[in-house]
C-alpha atoms as a PDB file:
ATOM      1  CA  UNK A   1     110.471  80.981 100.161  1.00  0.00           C
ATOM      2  CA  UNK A   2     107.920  81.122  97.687  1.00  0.00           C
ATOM      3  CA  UNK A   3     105.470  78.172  99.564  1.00  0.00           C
ATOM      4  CA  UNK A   4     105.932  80.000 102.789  1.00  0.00           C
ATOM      5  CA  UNK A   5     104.414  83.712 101.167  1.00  0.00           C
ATOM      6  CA  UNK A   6     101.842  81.724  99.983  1.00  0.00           C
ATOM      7  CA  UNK A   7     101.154  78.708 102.755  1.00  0.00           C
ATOM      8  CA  UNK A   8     101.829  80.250 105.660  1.00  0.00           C
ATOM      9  CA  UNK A   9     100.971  84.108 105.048  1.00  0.00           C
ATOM     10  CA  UNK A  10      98.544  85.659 107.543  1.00  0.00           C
ATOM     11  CA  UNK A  11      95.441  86.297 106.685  1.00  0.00           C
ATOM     12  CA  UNK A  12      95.379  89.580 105.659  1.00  0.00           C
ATOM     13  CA  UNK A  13      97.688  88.932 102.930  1.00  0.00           C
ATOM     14  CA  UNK A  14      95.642  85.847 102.354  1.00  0.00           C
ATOM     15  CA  UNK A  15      92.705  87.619 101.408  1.00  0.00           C
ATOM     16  CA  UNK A  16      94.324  89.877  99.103  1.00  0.00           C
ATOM     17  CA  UNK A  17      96.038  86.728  96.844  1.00  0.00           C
ATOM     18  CA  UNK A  18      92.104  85.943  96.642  1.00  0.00           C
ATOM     19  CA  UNK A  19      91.726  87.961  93.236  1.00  0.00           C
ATOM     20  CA  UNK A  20      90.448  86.603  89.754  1.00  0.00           C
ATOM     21  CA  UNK A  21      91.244  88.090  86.372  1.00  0.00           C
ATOM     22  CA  UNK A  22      88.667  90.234  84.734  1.00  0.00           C
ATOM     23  CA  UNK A  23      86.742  89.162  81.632  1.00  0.00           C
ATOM     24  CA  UNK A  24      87.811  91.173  78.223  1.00  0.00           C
ATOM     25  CA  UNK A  25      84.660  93.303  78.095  1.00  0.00           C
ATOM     26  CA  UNK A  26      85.453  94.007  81.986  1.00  0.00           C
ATOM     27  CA  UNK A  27      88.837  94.981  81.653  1.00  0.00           C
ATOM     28  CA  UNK A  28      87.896  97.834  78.581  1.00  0.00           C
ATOM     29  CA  UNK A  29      84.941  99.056  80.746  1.00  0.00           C
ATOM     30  CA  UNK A  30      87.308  99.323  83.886  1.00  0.00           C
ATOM     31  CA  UNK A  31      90.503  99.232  82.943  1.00  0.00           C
ATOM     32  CA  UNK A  32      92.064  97.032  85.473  1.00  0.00           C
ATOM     33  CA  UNK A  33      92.966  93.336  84.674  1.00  0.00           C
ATOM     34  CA  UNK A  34      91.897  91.788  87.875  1.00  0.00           C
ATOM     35  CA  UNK A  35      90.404  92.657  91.376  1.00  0.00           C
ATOM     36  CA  UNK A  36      89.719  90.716  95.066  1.00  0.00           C
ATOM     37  CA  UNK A  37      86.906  88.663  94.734  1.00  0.00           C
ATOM     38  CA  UNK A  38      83.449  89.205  96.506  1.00  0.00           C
ATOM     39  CA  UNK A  39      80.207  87.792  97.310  1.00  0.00           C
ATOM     40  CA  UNK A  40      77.755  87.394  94.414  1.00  0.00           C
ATOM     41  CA  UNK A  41      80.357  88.395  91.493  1.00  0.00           C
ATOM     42  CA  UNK A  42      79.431  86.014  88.853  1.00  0.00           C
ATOM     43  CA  UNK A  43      82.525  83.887  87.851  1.00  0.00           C
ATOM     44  CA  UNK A  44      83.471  80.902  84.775  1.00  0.00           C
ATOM     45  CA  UNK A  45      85.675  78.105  85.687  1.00  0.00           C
ATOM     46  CA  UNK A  46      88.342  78.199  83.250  1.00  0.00           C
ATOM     47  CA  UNK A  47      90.685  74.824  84.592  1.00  0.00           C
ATOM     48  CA  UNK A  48      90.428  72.032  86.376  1.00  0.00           C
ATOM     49  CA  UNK A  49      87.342  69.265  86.583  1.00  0.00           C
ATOM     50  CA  UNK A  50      84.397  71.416  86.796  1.00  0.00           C
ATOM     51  CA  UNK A  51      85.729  73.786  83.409  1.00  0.00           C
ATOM     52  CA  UNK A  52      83.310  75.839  82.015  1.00  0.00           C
ATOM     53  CA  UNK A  53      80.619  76.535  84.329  1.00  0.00           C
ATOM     54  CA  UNK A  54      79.309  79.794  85.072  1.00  0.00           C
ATOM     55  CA  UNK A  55      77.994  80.531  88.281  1.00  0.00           C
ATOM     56  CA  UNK A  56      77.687  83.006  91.374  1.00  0.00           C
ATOM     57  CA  UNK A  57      80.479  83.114  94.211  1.00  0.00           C
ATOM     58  CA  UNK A  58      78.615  81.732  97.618  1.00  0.00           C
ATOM     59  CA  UNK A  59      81.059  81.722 100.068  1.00  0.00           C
ATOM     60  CA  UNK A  60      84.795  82.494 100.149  1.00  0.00           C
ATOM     61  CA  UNK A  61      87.184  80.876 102.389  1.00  0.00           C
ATOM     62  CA  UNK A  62      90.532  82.508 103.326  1.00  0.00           C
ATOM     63  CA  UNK A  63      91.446  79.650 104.916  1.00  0.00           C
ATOM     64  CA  UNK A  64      91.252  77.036 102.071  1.00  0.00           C
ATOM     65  CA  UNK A  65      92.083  79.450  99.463  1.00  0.00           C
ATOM     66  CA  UNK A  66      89.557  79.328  97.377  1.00  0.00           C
ATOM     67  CA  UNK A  67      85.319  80.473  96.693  1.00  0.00           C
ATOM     68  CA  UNK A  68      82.280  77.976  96.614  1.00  0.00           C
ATOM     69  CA  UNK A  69      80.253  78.339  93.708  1.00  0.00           C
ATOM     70  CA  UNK A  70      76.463  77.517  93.569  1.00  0.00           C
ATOM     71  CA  UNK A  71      75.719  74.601  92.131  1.00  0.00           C
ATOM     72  CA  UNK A  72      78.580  73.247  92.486  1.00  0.00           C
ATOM     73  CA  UNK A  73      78.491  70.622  95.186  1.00  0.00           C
ATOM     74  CA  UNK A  74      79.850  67.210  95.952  1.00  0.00           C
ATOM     75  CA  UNK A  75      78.361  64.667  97.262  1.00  0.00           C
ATOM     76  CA  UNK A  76      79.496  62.243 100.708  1.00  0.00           C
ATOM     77  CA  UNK A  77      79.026  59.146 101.306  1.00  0.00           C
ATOM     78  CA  UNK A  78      75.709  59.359 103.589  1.00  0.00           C
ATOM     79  CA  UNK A  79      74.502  61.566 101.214  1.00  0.00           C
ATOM     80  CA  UNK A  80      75.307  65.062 102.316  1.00  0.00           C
ATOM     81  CA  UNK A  81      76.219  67.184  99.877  1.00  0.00           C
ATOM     82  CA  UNK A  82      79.129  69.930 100.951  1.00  0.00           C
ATOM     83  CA  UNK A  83      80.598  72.801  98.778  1.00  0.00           C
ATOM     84  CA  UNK A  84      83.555  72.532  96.677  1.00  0.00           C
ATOM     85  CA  UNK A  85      86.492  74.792  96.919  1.00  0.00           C
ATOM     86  CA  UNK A  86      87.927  76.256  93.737  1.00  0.00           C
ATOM     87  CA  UNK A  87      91.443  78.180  93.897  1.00  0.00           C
ATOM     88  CA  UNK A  88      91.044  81.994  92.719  1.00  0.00           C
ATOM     89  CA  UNK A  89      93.453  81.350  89.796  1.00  0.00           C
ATOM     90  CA  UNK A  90      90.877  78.676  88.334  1.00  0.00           C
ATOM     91  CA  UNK A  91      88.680  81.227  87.778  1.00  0.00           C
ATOM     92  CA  UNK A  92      87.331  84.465  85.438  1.00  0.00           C
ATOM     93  CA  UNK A  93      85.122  87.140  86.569  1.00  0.00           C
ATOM     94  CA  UNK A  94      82.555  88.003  84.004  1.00  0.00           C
ATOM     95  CA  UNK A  95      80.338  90.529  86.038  1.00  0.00           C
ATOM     96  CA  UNK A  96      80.754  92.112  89.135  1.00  0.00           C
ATOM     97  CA  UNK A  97      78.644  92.730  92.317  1.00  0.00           C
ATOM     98  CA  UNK A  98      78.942  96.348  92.640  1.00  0.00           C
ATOM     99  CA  UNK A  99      76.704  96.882  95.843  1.00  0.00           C
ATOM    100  CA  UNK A 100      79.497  97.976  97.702  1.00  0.00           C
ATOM    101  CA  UNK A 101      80.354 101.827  97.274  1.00  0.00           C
ATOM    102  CA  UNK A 102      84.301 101.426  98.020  1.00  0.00           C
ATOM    103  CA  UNK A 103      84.398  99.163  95.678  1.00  0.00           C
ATOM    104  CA  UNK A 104      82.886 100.701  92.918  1.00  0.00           C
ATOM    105  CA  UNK A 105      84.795 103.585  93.663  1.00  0.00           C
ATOM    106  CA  UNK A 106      87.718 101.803  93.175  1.00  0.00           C
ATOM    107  CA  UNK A 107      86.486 100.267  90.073  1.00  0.00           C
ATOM    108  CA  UNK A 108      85.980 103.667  88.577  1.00  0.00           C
ATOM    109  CA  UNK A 109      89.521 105.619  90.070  1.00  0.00           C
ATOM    110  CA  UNK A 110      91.200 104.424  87.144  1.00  0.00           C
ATOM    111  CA  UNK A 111      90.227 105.169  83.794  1.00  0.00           C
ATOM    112  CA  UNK A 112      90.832 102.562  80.551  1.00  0.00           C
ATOM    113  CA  UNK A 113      94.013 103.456  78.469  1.00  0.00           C
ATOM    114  CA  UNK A 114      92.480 105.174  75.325  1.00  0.00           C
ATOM    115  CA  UNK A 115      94.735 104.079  72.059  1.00  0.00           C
ATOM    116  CA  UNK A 116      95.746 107.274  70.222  1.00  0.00           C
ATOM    117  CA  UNK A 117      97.550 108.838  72.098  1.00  0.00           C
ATOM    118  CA  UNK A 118      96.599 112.871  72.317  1.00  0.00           C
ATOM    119  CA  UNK A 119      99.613 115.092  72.542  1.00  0.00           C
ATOM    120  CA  UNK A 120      99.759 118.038  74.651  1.00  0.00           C
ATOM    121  CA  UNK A 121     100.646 121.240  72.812  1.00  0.00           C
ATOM    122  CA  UNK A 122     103.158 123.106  75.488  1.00  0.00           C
ATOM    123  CA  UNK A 123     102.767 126.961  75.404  1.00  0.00           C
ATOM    124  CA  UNK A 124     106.194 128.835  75.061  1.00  0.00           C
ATOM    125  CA  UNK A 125     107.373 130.010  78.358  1.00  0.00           C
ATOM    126  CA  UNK A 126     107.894 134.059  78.986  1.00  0.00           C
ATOM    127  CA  UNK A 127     110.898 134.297  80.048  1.00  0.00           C
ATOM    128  CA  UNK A 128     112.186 137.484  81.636  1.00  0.00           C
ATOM    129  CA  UNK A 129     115.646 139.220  80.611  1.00  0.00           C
ATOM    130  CA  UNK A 130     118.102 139.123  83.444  1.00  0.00           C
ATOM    131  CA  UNK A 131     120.244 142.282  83.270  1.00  0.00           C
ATOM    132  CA  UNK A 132     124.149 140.845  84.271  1.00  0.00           C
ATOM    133  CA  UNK A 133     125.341 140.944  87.317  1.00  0.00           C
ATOM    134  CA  UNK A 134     128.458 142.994  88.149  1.00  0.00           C
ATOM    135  CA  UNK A 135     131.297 140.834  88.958  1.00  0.00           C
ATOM    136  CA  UNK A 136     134.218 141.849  91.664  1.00  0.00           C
ATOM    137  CA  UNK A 137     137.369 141.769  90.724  1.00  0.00           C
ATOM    138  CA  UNK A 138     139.143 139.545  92.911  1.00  0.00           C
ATOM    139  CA  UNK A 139     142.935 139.250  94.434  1.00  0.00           C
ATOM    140  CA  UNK A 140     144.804 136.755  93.536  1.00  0.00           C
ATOM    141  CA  UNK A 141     145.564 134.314  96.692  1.00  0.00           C
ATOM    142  CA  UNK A 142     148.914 133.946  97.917  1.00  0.00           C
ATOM    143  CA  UNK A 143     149.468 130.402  98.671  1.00  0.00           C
ATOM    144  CA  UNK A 144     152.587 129.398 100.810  1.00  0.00           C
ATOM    145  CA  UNK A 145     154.617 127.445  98.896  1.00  0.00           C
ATOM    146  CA  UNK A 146     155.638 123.798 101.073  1.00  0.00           C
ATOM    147  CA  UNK A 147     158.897 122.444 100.928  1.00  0.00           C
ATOM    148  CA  UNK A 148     159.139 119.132  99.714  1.00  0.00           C
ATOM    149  CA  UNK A 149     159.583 116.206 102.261  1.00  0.00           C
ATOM    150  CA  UNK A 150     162.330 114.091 102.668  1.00  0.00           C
ATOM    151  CA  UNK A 151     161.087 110.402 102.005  1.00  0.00           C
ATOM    152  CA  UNK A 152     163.110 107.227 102.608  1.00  0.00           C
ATOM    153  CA  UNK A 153     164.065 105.343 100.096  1.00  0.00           C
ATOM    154  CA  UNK A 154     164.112 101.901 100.274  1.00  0.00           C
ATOM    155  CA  UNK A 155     166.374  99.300  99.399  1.00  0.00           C
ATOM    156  CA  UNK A 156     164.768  96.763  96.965  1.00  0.00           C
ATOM    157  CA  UNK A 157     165.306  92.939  98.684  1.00  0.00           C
ATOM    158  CA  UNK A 158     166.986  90.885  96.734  1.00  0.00           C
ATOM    159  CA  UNK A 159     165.796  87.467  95.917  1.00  0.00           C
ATOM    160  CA  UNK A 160     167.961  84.463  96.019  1.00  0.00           C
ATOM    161  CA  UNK A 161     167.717  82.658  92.678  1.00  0.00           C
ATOM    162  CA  UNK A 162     168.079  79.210  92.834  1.00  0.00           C
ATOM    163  CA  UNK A 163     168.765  76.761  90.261  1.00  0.00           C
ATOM    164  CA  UNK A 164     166.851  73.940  89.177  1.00  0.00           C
ATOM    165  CA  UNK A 165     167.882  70.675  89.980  1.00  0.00           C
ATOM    166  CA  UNK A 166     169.292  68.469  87.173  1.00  0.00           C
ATOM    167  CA  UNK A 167     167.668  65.213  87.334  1.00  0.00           C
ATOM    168  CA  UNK A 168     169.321  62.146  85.858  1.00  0.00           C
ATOM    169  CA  UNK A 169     168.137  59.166  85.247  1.00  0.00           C
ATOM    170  CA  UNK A 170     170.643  57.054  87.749  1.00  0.00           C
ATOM    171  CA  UNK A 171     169.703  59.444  90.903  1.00  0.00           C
ATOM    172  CA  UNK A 172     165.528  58.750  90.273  1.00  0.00           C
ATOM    173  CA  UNK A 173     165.777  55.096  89.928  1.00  0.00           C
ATOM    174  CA  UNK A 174     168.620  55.335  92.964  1.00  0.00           C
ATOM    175  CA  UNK A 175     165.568  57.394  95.003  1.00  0.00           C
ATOM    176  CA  UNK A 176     162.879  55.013  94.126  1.00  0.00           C
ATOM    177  CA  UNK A 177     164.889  52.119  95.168  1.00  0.00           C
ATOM    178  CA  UNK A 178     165.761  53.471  98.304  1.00  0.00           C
ATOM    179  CA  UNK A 179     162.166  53.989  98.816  1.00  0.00           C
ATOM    180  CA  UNK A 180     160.588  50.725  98.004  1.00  0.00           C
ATOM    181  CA  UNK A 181     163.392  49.468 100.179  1.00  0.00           C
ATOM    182  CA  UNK A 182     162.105  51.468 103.070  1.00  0.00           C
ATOM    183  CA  UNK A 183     158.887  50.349 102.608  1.00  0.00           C
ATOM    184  CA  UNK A 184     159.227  46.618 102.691  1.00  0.00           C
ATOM    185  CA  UNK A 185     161.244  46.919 105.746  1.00  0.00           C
ATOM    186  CA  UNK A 186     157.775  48.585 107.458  1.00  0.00           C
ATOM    187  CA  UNK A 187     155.978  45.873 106.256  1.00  0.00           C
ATOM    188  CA  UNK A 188     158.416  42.952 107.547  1.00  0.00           C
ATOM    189  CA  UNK A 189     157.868  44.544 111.416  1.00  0.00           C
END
């Protein structure tokens, strides 16, 4: 289940699971610990063979999965060098392309955590003094009273107890006997 969410998602929900964690100095500034990935964020490799290399996102492919980063290129055997796909979850954001205003926005909507915690003094509520409420007396309800109804009772059935068996030796050695008897006579037909 967990392959096809990931494998065979569409592509909207594709490019959404293409999100990188934030740097430490990121996450106080924004408070958020990760966000989608765009074009010209700068990014560190943190796993895999090209670890530790800094560098700006150049293209992002839904498809594959993953971002190119510049300078990061391999190399084919006629000599063409193509980009190289890392996954999203290789990688850490250390700066951010902020260009883009919804972005930014979003960036900004929510604030870090501060650490003390400031308490809230509550005022005392007014509250008004009801006067009580005159209650009615009221009449006590007649109910009818119900006669009870007849119910048949049953009988309880009773259970024939039988009793065990005695077995002897003479009448199990008598029964296997008889059987191994039977038994070679099958075999003789």
């Amino acid at each position: 289940m967990r392959n096809r969410q990931i494998y065979q998602a569409s592509f909207a929900v594709r490019s959404k699971q293409l999100s990188g964690p934030l740097s430490k100095e990121l996450r106080k500034k924004y408070g958020k610990r990760s966000i989608r990935l765009a074009l010209d964020d700068t990014v560190r490799i943190i796993r895999g063979e090209y670890k530790g290399i800094d560098g700006k996102i150049t293209k992002i492919s839904i498809a594959k999965g993953g971002i190119a980063i510049e300078g990061i290129k391999k190399e084919k055997l006629k000599g063409e060098k193509i980009d190289v796909y890392i996954p999203s979850s290789n990688i850490l954001i250390t700066s951010l392309n902020t260009d883009d205003h919804w972005r930014k926005s979003k960036l900004e909507g929510k604030k870090p955590k501060s650490t003390p915690k400031e308490t809230k003094q509550e005022k005392p509520k007014e509250t008004k003094q009801e006067k009580p409420k005159e209650t009615k007396q009221e009449k006590p309800k007649e109910t009818k009273q119900e006669k009870p109804k007849e119910t048949k009772q049953e009988k309880p059935k009773e259970t024939k107890q039988e009793k065990p068996k005695e077995i002897t030796p003479e009448k199990t050695k008598e029964n296997i006997t008889k059987k191994t008897k039977t038994k070679s006579k099958e075999v003789k037909n």
